[in-house]
Protein backbone atom coordinates (compact mmCIF):
# COMPACT_ATOMS: atom_id res chain seq x y z
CA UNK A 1 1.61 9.95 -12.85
CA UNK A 2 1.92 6.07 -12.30
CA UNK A 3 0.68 5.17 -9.22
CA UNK A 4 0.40 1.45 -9.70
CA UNK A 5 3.55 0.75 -7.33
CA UNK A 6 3.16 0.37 -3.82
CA UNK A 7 4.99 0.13 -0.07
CA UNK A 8 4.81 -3.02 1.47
CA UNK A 9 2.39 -3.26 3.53
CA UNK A 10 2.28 -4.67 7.03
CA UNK A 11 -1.01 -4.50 9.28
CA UNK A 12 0.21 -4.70 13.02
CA UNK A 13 -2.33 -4.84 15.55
CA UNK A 14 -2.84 -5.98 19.47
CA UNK A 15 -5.77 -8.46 20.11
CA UNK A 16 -7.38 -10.48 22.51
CA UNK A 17 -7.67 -14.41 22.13
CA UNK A 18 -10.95 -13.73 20.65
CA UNK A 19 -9.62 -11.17 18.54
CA UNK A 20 -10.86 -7.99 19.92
CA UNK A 21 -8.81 -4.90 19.24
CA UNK A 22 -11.09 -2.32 21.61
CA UNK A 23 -9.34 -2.00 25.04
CA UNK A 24 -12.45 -1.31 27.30
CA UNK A 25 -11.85 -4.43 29.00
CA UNK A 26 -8.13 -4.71 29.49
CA UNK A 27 -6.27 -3.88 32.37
CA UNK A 28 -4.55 -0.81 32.98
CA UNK A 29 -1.19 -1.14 32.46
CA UNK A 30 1.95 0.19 30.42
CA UNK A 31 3.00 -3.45 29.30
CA UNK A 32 0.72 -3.60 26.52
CA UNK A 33 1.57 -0.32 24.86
CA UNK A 34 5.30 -1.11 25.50
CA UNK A 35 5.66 -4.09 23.93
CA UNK A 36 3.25 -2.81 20.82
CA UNK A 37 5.88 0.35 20.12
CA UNK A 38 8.78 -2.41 20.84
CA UNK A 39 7.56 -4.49 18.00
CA UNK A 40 6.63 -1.82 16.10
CA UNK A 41 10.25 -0.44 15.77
CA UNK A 42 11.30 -3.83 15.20
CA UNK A 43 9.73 -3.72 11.97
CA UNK A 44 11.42 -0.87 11.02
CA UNK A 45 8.66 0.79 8.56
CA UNK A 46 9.01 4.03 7.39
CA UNK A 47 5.40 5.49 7.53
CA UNK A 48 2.53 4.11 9.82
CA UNK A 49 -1.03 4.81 8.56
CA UNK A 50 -4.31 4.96 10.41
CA UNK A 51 -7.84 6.22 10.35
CA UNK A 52 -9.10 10.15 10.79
CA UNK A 53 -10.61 8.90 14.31
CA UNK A 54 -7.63 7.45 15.91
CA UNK A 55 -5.12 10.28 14.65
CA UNK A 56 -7.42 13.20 16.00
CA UNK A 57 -5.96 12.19 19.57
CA UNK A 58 -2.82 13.38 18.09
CA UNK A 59 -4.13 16.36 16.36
CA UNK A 60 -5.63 19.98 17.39
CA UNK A 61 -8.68 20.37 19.21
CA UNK A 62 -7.95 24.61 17.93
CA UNK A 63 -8.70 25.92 14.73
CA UNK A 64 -12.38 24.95 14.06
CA UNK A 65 -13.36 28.00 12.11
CA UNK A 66 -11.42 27.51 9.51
CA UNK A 67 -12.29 31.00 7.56
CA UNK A 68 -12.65 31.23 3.69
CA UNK A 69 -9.79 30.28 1.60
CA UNK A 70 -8.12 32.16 -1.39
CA UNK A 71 -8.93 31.31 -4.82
CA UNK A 72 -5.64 30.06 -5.39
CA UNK A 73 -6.04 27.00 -3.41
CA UNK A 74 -6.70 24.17 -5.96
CA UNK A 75 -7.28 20.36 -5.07
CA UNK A 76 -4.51 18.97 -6.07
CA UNK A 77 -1.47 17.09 -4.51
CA UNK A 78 0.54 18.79 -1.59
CA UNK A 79 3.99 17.76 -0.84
CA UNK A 80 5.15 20.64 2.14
CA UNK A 81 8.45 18.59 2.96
CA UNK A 82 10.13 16.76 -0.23
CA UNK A 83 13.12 15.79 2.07
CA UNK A 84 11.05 13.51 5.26
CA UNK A 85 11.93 10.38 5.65
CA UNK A 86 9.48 9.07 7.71
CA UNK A 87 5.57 9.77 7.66
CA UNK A 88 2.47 9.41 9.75
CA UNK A 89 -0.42 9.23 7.27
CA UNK A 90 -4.18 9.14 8.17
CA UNK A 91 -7.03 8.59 6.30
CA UNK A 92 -8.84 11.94 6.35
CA UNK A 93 -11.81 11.19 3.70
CA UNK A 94 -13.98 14.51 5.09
CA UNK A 95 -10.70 16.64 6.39
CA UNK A 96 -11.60 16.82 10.09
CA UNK A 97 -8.35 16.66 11.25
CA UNK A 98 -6.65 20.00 13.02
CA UNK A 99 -2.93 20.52 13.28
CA UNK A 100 -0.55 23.00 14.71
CA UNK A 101 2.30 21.02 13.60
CA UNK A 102 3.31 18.93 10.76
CA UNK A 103 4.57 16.24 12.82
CA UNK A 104 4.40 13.49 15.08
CA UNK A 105 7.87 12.49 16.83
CA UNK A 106 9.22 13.60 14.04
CA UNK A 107 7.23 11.40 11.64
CA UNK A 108 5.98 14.11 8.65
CA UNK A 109 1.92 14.24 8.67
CA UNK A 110 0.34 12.92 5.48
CA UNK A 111 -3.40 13.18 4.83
CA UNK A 112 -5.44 10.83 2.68
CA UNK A 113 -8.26 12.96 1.04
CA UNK A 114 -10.75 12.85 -1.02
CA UNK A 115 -12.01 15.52 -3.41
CA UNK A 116 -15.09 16.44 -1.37
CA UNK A 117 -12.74 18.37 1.42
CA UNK A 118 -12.84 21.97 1.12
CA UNK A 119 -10.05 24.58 0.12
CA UNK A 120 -10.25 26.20 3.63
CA UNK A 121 -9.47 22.82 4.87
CA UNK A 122 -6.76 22.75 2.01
CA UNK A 123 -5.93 26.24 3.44
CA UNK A 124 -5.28 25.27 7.00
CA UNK A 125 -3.10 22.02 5.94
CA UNK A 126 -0.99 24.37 3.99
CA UNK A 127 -0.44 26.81 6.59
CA UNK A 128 0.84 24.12 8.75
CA UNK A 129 2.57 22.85 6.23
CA UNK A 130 0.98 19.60 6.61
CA UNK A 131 1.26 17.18 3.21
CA UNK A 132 -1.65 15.66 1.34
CA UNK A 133 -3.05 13.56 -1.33
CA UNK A 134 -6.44 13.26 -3.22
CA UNK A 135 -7.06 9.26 -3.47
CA UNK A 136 -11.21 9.24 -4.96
CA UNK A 137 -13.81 11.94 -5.55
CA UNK A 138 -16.09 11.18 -2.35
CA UNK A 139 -14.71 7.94 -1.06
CA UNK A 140 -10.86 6.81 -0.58
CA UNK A 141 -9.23 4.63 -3.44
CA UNK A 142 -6.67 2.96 -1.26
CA UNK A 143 -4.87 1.36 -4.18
CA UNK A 144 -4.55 4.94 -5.44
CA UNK A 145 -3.85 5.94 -2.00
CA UNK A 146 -0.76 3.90 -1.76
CA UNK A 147 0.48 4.38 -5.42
CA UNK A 148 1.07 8.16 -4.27
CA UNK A 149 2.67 7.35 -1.22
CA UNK A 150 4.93 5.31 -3.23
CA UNK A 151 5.65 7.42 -6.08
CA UNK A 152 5.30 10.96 -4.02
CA UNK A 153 7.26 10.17 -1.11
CA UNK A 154 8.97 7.37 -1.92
CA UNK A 155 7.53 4.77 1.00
CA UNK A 156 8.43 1.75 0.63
CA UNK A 157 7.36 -0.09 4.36
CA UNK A 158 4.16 0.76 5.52
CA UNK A 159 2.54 -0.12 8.79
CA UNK A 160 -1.08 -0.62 9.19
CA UNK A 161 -2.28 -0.12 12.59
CA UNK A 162 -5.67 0.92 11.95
CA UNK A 163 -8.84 -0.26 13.27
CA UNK A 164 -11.04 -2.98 12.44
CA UNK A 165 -12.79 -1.07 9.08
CA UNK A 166 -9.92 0.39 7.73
CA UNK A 167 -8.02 -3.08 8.81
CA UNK A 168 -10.70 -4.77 6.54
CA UNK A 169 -10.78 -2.64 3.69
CA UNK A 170 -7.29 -2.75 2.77
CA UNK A 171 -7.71 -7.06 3.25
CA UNK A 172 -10.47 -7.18 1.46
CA UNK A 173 -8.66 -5.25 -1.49
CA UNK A 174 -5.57 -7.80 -1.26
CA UNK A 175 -3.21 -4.77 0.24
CA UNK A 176 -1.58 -6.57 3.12
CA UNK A 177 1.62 -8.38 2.26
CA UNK A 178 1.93 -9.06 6.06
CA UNK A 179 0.04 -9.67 9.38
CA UNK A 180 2.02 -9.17 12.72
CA UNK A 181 -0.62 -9.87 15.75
CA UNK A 182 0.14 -9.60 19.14
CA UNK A 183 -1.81 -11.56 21.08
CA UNK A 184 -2.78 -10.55 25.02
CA UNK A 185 -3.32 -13.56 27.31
CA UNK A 186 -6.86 -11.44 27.52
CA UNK A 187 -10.19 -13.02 26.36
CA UNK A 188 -12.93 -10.45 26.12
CA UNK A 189 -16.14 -11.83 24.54
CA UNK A 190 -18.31 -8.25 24.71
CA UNK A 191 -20.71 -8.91 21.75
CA UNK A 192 -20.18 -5.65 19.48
CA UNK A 193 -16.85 -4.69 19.87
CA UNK A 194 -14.44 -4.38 16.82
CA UNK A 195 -12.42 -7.20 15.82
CA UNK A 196 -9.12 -7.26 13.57
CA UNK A 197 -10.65 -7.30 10.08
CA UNK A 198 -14.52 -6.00 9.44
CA UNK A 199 -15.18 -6.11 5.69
CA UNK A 200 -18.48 -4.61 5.74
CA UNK A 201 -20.95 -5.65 3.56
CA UNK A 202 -19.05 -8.90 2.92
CA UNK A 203 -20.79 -11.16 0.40
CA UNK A 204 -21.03 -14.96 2.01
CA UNK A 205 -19.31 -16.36 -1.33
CA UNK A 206 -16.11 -14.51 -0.49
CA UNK A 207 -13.24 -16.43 1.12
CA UNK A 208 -11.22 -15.59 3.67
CA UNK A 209 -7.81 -14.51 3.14
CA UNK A 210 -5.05 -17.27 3.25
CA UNK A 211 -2.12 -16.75 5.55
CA UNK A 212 1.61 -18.51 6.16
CA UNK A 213 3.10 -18.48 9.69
CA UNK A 214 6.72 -17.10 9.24
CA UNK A 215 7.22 -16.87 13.22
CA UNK A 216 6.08 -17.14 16.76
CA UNK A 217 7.79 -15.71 19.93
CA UNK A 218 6.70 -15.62 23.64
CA UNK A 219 7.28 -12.06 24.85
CA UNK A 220 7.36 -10.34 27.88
CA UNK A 221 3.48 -10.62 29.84
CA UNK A 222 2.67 -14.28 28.21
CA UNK A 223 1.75 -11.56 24.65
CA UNK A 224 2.47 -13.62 21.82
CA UNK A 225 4.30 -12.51 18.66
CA UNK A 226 2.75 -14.02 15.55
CA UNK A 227 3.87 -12.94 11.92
CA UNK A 228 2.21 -14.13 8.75
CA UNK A 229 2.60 -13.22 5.31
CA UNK A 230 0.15 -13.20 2.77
């Protein structure tokens, strides 16, 4: 299978001035998450993608004896709806994930795996009919990750909207064809908190990523809309 296509690829995050993405300092309010899903229909992608610890506020907190699975189960690709049009995919590199359904507001559930899950976790995924992809033996190949989601479900806009590691990774490995930041008229400065890109283990003779402004729009709140491309 050629897997050397992939969706475009658009990381959209909320930050701080400083560029912190954790909220533990923010007020509480509804604005912020308002105008996030606003501009995140606006860019009218047609799968969103983050990491296993983010979507397991969406997932199960049942089913964690997952039994033993039949000897049929094989680890190998699992479309369970060939006609969705629009996924939810996380990066599941363990399978810790639990599901009673197969979707989120009607976005079809797509785990990222890697080949060191096991078939009872296969098993369960199945059962909810819950679609998934092997992407790397013990850690995620996202290049391969995103070929599949191309060529298995036909994605063509992805939106990034994961946290500062998996944000990084996917720069660091020249995925991200655009950046759309909203910035909060919030500046945190708490040492230690996650920022919008972490590449770890950066070497110091790598350069940071070049970017071109496209647009900038005040919104609602004094949040400002920036858009780069890559």
């Amino acid at each position: 299978m050629k897997t050397h296509q992939k969706p475009y690829v658009v990381c959209h995050m909320t930050t701080t001035v400083d560029g912190r993405i954790q909220p533990q300092t923010w007020p509480k309010t509804d604005l912020i998450h308002q105008v996030y899903e606003e501009c995140h229909n606006k860019l009218k992608g047609d799968a969103w993608i983050i990491g296993r610890t983010s979507m397991e506020g969406f997932s199960s907190p049942r089913h964690k004896n997952l039994g033993k699975a039949k000897p049929t189960i094989k680890k190998a690709d699992y479309v369970a709806d060939p006609l969705a049009k629009r996924f939810a995919v996380v990066i599941d590199t363990a399978g810790k994930c639990r599901w009673d359904t197969n979707s989120i507001s009607g976005d079809h559930i797509v785990e990222i795996l890697t080949e060191k899950v096991s078939t009872a976790y296969l098993q369960h995924l199945q059962a909810k009919r819950v679609s998934y992809i092997f992407a790397g033996k013990k850690d995620v190949n996202l290049k391969m990750a995103l070929g599949k989601l191309s060529t298995l479900f036909g994605i063509k806009r992805l939106l990034l909207e994961g946290g500062g590691v998996i944000n990084g990774s996917f720069l660091k490995e020249g995925l991200i064809d655009e950046l759309s930041q909203l910035v909060m008229p919030l500046a945190d400065g708490t040492t230690g908190l996650r920022t919008l890109f972490e590449i770890e283990n950066a070497p110091r003779s790598r350069k940071a990523a070049s970017l071109k402004l496209q647009s900038v729009k005040k919104l609602k709140g004094g949040i400002i809309w920036l858009r780069y491309t890559l």
